[in-house]
N, C-alpha and C. Protein backbone atom coordinates (compact mmCIF):
# COMPACT_ATOMS: atom_id res chain seq x y z
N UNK A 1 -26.98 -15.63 30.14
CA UNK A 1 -25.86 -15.17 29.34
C UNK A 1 -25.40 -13.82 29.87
N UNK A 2 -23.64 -13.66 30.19
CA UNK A 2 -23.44 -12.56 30.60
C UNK A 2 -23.42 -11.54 29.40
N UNK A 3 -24.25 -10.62 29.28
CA UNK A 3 -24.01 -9.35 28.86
C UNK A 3 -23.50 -8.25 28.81
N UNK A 4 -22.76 -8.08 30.14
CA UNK A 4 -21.82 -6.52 31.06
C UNK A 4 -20.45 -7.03 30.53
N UNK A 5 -19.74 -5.81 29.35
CA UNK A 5 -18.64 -6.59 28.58
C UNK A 5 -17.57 -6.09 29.49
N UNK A 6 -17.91 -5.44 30.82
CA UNK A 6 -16.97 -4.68 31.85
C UNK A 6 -16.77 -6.05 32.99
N UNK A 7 -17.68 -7.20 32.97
CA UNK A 7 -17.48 -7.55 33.85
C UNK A 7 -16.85 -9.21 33.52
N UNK A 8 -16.05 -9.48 34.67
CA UNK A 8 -14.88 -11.06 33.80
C UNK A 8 -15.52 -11.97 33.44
N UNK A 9 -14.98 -12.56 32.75
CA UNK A 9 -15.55 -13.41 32.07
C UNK A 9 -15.92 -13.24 30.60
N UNK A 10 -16.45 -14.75 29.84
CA UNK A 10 -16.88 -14.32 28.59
C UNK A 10 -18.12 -13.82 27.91
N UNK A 11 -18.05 -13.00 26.94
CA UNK A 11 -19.41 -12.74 26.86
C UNK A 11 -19.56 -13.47 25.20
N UNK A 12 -20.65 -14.12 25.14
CA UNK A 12 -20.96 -14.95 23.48
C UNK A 12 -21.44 -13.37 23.06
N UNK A 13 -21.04 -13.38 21.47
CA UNK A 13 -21.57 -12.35 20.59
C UNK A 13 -22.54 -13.08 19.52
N UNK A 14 -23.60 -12.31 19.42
CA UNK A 14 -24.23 -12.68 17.88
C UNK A 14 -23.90 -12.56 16.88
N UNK A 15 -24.30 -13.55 16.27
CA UNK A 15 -23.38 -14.08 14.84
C UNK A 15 -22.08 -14.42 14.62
N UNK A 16 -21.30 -14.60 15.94
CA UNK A 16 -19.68 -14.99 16.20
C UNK A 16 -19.57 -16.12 16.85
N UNK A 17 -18.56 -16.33 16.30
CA UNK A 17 -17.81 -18.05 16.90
C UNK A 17 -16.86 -17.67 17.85
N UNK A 18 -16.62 -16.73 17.85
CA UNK A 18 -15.45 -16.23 18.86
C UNK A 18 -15.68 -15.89 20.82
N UNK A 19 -15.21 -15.64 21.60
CA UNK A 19 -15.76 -15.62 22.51
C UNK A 19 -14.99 -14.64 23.10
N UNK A 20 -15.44 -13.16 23.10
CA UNK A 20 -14.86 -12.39 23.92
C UNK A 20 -14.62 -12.77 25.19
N UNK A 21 -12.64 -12.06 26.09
CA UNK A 21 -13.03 -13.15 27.18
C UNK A 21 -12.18 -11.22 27.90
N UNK A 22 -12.74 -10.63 29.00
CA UNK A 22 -12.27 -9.38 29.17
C UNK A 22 -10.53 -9.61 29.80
N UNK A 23 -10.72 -10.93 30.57
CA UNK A 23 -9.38 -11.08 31.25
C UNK A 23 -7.98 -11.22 30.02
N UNK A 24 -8.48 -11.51 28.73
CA UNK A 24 -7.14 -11.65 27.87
C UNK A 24 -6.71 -9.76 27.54
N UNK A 25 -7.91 -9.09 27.73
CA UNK A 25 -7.25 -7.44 27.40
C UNK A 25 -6.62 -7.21 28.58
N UNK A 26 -7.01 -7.55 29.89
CA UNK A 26 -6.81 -7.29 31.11
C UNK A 26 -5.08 -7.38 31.43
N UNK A 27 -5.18 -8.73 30.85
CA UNK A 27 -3.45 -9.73 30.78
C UNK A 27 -2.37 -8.62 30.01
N UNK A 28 -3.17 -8.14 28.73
CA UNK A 28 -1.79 -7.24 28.07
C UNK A 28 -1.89 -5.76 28.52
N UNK A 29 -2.71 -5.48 29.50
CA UNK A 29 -2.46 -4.32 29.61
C UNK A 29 -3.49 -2.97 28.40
N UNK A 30 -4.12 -3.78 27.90
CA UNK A 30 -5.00 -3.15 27.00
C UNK A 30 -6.19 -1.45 28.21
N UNK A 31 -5.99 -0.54 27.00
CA UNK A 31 -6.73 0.39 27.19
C UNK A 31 -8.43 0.44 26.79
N UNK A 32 -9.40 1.07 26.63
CA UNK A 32 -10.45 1.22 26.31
C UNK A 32 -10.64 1.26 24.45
N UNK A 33 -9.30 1.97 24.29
CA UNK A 33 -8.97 1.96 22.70
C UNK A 33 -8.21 1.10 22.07
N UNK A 34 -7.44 0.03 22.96
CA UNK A 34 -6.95 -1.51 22.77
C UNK A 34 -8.62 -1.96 22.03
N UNK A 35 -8.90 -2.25 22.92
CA UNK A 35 -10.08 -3.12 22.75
C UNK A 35 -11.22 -2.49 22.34
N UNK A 36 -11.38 -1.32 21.99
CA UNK A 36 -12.43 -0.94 20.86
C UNK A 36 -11.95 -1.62 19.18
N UNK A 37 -10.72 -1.45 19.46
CA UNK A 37 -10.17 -1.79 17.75
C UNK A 37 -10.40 -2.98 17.73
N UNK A 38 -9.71 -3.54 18.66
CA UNK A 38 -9.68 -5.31 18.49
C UNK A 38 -11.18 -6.48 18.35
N UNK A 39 -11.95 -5.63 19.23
CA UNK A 39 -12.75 -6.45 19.81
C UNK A 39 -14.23 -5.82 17.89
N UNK A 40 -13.95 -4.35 17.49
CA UNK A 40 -14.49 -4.05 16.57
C UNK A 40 -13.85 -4.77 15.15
N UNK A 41 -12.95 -4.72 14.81
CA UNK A 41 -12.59 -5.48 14.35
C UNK A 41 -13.21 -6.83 14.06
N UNK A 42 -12.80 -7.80 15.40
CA UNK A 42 -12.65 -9.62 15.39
C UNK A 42 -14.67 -9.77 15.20
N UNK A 43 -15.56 -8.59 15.63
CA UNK A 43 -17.19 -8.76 15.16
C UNK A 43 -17.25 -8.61 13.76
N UNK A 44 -16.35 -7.29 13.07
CA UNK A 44 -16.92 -7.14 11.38
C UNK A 44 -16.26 -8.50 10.81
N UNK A 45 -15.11 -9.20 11.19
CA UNK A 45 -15.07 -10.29 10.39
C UNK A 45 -15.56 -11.42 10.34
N UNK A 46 -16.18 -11.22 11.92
CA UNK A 46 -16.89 -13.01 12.28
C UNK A 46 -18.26 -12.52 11.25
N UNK A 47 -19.01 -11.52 11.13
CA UNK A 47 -20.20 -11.20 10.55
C UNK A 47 -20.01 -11.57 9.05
N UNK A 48 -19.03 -11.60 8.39
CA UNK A 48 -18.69 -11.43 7.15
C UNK A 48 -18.23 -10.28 6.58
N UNK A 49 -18.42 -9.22 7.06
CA UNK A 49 -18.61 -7.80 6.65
C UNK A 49 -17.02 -7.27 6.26
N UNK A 50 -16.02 -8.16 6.81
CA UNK A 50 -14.67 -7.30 6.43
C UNK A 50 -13.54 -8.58 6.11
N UNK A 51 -13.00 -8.59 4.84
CA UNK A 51 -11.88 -9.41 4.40
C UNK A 51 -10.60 -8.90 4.89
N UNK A 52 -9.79 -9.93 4.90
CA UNK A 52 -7.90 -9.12 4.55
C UNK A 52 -8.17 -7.88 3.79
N UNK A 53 -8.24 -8.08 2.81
CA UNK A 53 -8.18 -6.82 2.26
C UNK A 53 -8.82 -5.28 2.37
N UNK A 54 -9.84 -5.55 2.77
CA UNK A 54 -10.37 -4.84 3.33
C UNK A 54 -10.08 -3.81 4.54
N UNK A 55 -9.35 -4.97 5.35
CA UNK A 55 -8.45 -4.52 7.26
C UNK A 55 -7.17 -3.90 6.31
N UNK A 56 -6.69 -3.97 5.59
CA UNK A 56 -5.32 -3.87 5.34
C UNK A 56 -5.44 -2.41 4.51
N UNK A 57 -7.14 -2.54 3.36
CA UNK A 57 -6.79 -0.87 2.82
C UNK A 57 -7.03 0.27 4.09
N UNK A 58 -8.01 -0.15 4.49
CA UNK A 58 -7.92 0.40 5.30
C UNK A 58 -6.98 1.09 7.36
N UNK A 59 -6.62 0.30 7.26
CA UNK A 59 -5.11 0.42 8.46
C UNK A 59 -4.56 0.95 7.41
N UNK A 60 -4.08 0.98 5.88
CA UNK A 60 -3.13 1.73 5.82
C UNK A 60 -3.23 2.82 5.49
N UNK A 61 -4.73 3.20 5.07
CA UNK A 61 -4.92 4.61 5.33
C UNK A 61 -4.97 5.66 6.36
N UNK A 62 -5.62 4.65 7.36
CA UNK A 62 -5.43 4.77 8.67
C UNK A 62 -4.03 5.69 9.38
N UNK A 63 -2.73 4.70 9.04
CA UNK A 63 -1.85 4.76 9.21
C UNK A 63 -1.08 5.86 8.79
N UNK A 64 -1.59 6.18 7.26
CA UNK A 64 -1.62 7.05 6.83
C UNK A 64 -1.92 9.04 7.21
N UNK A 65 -3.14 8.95 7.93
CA UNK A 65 -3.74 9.67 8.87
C UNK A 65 -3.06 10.02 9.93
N UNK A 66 -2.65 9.19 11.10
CA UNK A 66 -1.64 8.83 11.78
C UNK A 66 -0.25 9.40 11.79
N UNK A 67 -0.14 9.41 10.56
CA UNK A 67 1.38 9.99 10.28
C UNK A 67 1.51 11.85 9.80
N UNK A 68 0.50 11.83 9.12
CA UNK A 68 -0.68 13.31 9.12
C UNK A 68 -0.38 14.12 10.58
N UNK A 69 -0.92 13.70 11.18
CA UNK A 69 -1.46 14.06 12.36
C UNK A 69 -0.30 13.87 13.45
N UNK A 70 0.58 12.67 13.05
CA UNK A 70 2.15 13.35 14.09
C UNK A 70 2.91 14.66 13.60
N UNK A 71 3.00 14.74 12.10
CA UNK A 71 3.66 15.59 11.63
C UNK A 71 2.96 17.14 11.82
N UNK A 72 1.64 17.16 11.68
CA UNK A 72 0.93 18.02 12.17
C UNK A 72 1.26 18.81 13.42
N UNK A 73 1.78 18.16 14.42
CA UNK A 73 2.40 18.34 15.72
C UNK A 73 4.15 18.77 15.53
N UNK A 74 4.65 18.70 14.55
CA UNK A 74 5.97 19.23 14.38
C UNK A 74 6.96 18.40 14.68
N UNK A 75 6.53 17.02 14.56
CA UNK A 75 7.56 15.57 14.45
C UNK A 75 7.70 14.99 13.63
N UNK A 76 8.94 14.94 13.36
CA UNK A 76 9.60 14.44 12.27
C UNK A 76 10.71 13.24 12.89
N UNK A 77 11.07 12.50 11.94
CA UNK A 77 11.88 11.27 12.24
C UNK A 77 13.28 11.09 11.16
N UNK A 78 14.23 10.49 11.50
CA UNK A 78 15.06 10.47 10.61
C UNK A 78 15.21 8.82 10.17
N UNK A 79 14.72 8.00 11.13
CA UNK A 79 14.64 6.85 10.63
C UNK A 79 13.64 5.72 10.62
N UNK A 80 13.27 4.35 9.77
CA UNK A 80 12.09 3.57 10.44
C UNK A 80 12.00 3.45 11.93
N UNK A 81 13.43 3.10 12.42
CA UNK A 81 13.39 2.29 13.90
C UNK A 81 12.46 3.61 14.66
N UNK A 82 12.99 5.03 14.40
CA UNK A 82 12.50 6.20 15.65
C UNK A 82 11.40 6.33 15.27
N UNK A 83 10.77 6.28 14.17
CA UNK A 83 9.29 6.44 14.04
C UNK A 83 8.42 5.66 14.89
N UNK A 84 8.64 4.14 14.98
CA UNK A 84 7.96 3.05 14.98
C UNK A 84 7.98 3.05 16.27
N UNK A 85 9.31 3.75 16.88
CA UNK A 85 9.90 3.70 18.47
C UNK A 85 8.40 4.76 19.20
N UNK A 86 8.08 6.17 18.30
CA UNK A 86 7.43 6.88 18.63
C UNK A 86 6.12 6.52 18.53
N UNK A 87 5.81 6.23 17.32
CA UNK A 87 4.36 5.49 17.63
C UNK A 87 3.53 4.39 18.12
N UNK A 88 4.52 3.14 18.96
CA UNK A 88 4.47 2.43 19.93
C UNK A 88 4.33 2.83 21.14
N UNK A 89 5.34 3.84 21.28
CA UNK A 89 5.49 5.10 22.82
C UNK A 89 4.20 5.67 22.91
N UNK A 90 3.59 6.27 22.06
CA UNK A 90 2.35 6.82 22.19
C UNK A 90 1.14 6.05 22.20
N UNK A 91 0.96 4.88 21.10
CA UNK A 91 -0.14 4.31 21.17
C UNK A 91 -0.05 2.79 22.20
N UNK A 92 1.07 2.48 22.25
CA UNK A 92 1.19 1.06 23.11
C UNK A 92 0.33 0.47 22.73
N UNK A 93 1.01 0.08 21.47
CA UNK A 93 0.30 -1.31 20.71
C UNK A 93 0.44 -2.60 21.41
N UNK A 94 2.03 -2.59 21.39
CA UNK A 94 2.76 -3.74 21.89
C UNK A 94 3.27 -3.58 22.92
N UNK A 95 4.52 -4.33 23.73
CA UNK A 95 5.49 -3.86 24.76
C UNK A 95 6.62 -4.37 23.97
N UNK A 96 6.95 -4.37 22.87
CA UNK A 96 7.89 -4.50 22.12
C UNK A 96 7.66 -4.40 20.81
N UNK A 97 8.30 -4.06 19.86
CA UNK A 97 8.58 -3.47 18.65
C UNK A 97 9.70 -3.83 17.92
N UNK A 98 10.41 -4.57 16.63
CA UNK A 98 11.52 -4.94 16.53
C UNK A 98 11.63 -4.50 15.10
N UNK A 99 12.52 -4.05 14.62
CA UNK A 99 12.82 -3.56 13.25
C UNK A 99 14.00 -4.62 13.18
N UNK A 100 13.94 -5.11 11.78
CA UNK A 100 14.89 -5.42 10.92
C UNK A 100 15.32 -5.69 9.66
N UNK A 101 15.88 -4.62 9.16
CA UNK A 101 16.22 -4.85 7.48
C UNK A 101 17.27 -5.32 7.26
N UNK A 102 17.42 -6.24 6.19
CA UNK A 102 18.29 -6.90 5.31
C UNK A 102 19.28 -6.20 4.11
N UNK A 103 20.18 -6.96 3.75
CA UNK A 103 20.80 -6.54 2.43
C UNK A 103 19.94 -6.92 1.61
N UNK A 104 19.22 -7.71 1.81
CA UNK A 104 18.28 -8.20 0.42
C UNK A 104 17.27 -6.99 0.04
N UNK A 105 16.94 -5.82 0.92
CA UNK A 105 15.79 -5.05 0.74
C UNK A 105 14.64 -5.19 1.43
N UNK A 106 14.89 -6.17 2.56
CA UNK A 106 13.73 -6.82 2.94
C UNK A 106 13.37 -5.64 4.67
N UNK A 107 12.35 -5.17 5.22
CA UNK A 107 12.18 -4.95 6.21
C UNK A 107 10.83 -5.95 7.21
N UNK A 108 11.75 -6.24 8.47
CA UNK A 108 10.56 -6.71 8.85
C UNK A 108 10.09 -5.96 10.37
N UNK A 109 9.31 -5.88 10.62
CA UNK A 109 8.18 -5.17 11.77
C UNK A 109 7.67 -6.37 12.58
N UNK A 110 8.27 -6.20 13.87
CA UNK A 110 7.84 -7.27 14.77
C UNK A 110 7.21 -7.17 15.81
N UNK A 111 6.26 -7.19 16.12
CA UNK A 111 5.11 -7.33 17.63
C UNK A 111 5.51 -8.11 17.88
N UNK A 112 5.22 -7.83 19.69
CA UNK A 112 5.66 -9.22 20.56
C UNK A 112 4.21 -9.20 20.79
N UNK A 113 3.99 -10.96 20.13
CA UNK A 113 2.38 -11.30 20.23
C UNK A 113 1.95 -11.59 21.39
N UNK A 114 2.43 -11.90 22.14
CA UNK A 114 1.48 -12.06 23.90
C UNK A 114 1.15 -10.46 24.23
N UNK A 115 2.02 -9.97 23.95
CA UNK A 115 1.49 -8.20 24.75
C UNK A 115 0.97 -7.39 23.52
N UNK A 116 0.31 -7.85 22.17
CA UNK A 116 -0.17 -7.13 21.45
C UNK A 116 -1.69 -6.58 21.88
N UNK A 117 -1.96 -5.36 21.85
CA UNK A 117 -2.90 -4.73 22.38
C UNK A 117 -3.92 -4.73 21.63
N UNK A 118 -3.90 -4.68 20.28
CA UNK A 118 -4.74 -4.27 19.49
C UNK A 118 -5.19 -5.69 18.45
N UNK A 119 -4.37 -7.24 19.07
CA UNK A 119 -5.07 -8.15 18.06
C UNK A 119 -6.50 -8.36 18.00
N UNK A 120 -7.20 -8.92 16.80
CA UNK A 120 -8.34 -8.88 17.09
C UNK A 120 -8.17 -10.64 17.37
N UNK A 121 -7.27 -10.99 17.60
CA UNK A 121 -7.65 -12.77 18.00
C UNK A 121 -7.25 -12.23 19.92
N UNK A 122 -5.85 -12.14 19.75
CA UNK A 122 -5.88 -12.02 21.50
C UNK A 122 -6.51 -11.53 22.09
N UNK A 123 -7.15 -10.35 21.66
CA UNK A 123 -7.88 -9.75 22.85
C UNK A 123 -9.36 -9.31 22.12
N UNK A 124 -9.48 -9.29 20.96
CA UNK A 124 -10.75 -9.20 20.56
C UNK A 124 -11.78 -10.47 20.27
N UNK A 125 -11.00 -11.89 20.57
CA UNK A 125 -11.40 -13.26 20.61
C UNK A 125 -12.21 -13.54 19.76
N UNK A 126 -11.39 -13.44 18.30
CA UNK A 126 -11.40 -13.95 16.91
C UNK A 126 -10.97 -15.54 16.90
N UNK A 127 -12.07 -16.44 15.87
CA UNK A 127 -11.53 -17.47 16.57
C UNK A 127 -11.53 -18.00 15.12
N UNK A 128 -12.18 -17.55 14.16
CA UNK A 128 -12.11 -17.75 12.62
C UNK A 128 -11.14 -17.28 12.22
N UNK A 129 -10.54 -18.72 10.53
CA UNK A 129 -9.30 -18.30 10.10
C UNK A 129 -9.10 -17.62 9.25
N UNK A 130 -7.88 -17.29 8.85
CA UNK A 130 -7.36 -16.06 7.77
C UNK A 130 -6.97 -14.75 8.50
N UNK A 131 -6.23 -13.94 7.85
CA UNK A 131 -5.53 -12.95 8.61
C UNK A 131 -6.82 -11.89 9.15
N UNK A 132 -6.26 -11.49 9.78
CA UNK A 132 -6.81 -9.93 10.45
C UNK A 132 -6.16 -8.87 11.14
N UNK A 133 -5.12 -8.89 10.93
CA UNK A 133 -4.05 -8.12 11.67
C UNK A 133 -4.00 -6.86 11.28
N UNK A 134 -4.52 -5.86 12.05
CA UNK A 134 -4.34 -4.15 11.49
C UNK A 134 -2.74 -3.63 11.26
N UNK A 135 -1.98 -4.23 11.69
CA UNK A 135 -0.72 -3.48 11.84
C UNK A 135 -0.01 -3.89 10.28
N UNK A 136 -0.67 -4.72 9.52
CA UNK A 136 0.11 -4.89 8.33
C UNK A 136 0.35 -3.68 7.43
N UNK A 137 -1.24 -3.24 7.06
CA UNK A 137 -1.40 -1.90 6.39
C UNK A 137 -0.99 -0.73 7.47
N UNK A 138 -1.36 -0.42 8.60
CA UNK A 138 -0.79 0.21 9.26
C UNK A 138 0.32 0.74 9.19
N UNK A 139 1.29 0.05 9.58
CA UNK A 139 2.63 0.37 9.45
C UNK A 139 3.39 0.68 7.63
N UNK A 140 2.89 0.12 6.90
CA UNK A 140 3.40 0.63 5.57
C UNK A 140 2.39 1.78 5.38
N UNK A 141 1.47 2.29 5.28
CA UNK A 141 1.06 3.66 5.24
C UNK A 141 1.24 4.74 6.55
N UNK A 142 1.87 4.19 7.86
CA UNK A 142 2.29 5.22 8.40
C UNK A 142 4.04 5.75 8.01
N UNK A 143 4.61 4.82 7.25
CA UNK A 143 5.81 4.99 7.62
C UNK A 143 6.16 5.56 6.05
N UNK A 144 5.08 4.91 5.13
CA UNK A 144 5.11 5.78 3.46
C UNK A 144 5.07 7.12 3.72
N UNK A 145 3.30 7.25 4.60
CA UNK A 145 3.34 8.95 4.50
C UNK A 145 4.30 9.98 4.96
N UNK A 146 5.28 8.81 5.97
CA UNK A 146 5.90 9.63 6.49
C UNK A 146 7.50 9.93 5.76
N UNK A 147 7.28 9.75 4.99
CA UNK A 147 8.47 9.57 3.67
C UNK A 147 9.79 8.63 4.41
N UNK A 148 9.70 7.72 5.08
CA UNK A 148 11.06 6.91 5.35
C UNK A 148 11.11 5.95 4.08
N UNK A 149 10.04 5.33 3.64
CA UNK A 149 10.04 4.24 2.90
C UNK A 149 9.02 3.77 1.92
N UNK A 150 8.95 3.21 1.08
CA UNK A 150 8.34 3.21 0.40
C UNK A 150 8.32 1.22 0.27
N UNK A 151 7.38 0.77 0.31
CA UNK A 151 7.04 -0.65 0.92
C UNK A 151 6.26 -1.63 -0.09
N UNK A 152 6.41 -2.53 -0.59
CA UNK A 152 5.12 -3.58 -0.91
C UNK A 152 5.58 -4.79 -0.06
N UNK A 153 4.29 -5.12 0.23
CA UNK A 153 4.18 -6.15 1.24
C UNK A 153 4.61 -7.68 0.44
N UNK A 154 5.33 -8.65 1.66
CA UNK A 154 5.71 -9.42 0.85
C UNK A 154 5.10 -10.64 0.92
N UNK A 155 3.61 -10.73 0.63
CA UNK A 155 2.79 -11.84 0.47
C UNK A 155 1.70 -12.49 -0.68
N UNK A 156 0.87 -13.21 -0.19
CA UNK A 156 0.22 -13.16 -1.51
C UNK A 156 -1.31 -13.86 -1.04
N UNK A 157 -1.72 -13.24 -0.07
CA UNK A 157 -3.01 -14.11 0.10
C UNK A 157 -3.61 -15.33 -0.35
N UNK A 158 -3.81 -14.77 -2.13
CA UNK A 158 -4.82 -15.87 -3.02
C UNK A 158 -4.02 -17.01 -3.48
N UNK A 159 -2.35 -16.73 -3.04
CA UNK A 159 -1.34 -18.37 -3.02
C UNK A 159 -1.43 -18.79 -1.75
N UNK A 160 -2.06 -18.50 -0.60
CA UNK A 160 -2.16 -19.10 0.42
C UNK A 160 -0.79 -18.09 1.39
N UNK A 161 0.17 -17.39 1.02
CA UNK A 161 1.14 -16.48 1.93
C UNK A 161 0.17 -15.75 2.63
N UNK A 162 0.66 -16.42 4.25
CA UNK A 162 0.14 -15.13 5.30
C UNK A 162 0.89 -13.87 5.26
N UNK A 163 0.02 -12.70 5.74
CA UNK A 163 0.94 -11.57 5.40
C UNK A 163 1.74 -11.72 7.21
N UNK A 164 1.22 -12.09 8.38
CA UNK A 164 2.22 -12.26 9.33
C UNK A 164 2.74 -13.49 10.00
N UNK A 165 3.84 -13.68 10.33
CA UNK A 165 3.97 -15.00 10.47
C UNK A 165 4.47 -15.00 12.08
N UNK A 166 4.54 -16.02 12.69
CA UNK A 166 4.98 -15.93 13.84
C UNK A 166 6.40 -16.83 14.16
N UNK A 167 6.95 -16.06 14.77
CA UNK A 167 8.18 -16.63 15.18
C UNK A 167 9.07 -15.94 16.45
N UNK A 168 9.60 -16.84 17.71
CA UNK A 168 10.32 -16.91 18.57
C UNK A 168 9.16 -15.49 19.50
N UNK A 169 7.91 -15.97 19.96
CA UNK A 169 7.24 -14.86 20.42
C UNK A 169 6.57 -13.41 19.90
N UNK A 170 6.84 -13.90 18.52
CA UNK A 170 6.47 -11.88 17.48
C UNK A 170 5.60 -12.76 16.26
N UNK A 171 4.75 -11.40 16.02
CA UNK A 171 4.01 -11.78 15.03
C UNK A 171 5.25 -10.84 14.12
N UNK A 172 5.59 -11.14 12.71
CA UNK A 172 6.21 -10.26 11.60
C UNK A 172 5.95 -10.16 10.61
N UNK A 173 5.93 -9.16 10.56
CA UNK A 173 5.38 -8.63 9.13
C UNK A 173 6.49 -8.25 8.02
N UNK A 174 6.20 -8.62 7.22
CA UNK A 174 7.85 -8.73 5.93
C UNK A 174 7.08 -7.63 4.59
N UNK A 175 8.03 -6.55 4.32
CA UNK A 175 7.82 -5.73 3.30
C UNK A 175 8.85 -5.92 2.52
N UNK A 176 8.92 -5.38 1.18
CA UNK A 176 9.65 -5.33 0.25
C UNK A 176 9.88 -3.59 0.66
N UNK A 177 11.40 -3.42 0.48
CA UNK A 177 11.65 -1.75 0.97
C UNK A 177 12.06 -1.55 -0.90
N UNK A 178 11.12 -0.77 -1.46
CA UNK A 178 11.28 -0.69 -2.64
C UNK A 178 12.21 1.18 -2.99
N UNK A 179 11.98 1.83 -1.49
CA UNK A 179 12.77 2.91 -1.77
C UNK A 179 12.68 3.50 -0.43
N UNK A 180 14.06 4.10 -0.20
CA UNK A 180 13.85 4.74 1.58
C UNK A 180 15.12 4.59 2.36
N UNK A 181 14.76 4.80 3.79
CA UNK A 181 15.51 4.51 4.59
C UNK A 181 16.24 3.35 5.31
N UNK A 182 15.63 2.67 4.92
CA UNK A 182 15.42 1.17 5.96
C UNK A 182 16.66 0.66 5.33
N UNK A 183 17.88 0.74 6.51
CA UNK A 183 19.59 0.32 6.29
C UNK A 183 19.44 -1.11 7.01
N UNK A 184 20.32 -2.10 6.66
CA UNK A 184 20.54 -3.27 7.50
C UNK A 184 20.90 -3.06 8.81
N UNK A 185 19.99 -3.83 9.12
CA UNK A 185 20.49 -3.76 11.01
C UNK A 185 19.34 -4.03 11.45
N UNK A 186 19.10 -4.86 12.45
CA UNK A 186 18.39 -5.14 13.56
C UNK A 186 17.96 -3.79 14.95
N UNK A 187 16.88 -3.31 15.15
CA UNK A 187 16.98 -2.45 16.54
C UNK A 187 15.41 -2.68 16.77
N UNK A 188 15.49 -2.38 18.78
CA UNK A 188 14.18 -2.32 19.26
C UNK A 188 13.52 -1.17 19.13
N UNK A 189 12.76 -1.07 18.21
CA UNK A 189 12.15 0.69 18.36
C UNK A 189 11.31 0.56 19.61
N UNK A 190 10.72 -0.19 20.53
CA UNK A 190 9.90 0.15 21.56
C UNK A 190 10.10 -1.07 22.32
């Protein structure tokens, strides 16, 4: 059994069904901190140790932190799209980023899922079901703290609603914009 998680190929984990494989971080371009999250992550859930809910209070505190700590630096934003534009630019989650709000109130946040850096299925080789996606809570507590918006997510787990869904290449994530910035219009923040 290979053990060297530096070297290609897959490595089996204990107590996981999943199969870390290094060439899928390799493919998106993933950093050392891509795949600490992802790959930490896709182990606490194969173990049992972490629910949806769980990934989600936490990313959005996270996120929360995050937004702390840009502003800390003397950046400020005037809208969702430039925030989301900036904290993609810096962390390269994705290689794309898509904002779009509705007249209905609706905002949605789009990763392009082949180049997501930080999934714990793509590149942390999660192979058990139910969500795990950090960027749900993430992004509504980076973009709360950062006073653009004020968000509830628009799902429902225990009715069976995923909180991201996939479509035309993006994973999306759908909030309720209950107060804020977020104007109709479509733009690429990254």
């Amino acid at each position: 059994m290979n053990q060297n998680p530096f070297k290609a190929g897959g490595v089996r984990r204990g107590g996981g069904t999943g199969m870390w494989d290094v060439n899928r971080a390799l493919r998106v371009g993933a950093n050392v901190y891509h795949v600490y999250i992802a790959c930490m992550l896709a182990r606490f859930r194969e173990l049992g140790m972490l629910k949806f809910g769980v990934i989600k209070g936490a990313t959005e505190a996270t996120g929360r932190c995050v937004a702390q700590y840009v502003a800390a630096h003397g950046l400020s934003f005037s809208s969702v799209e430039e925030a989301l534009k900036h904290l993609n630019t810096t962390y390269v989650f994705s290689d794309e980023v898509r904002v779009r709000a509705s007249e209905d109130g609706v905002l949605e946040v789009m990763f392009h899922k082949d180049s997501c850096r930080i999934c714990p299925r793509n590149v942390g080789g999660l192979e058990l079901p139910g969500p795990a996606c950090p960027n749900v809570g993430f992004v509504k507590g980076y973009l709360e703290e950062l006073g653009l918006a004020k968000l509830k997510e628009s799902f429902d787990v225990e009715k069976g609603e995923l909180p991201v869904r996939q479509r035309e290449g993006y994973c999306v994530i759908r909030y309720q914009v209950l107060e804020g910035a977020a104007k109709p219009k479509e733009a690429v923040a990254a």
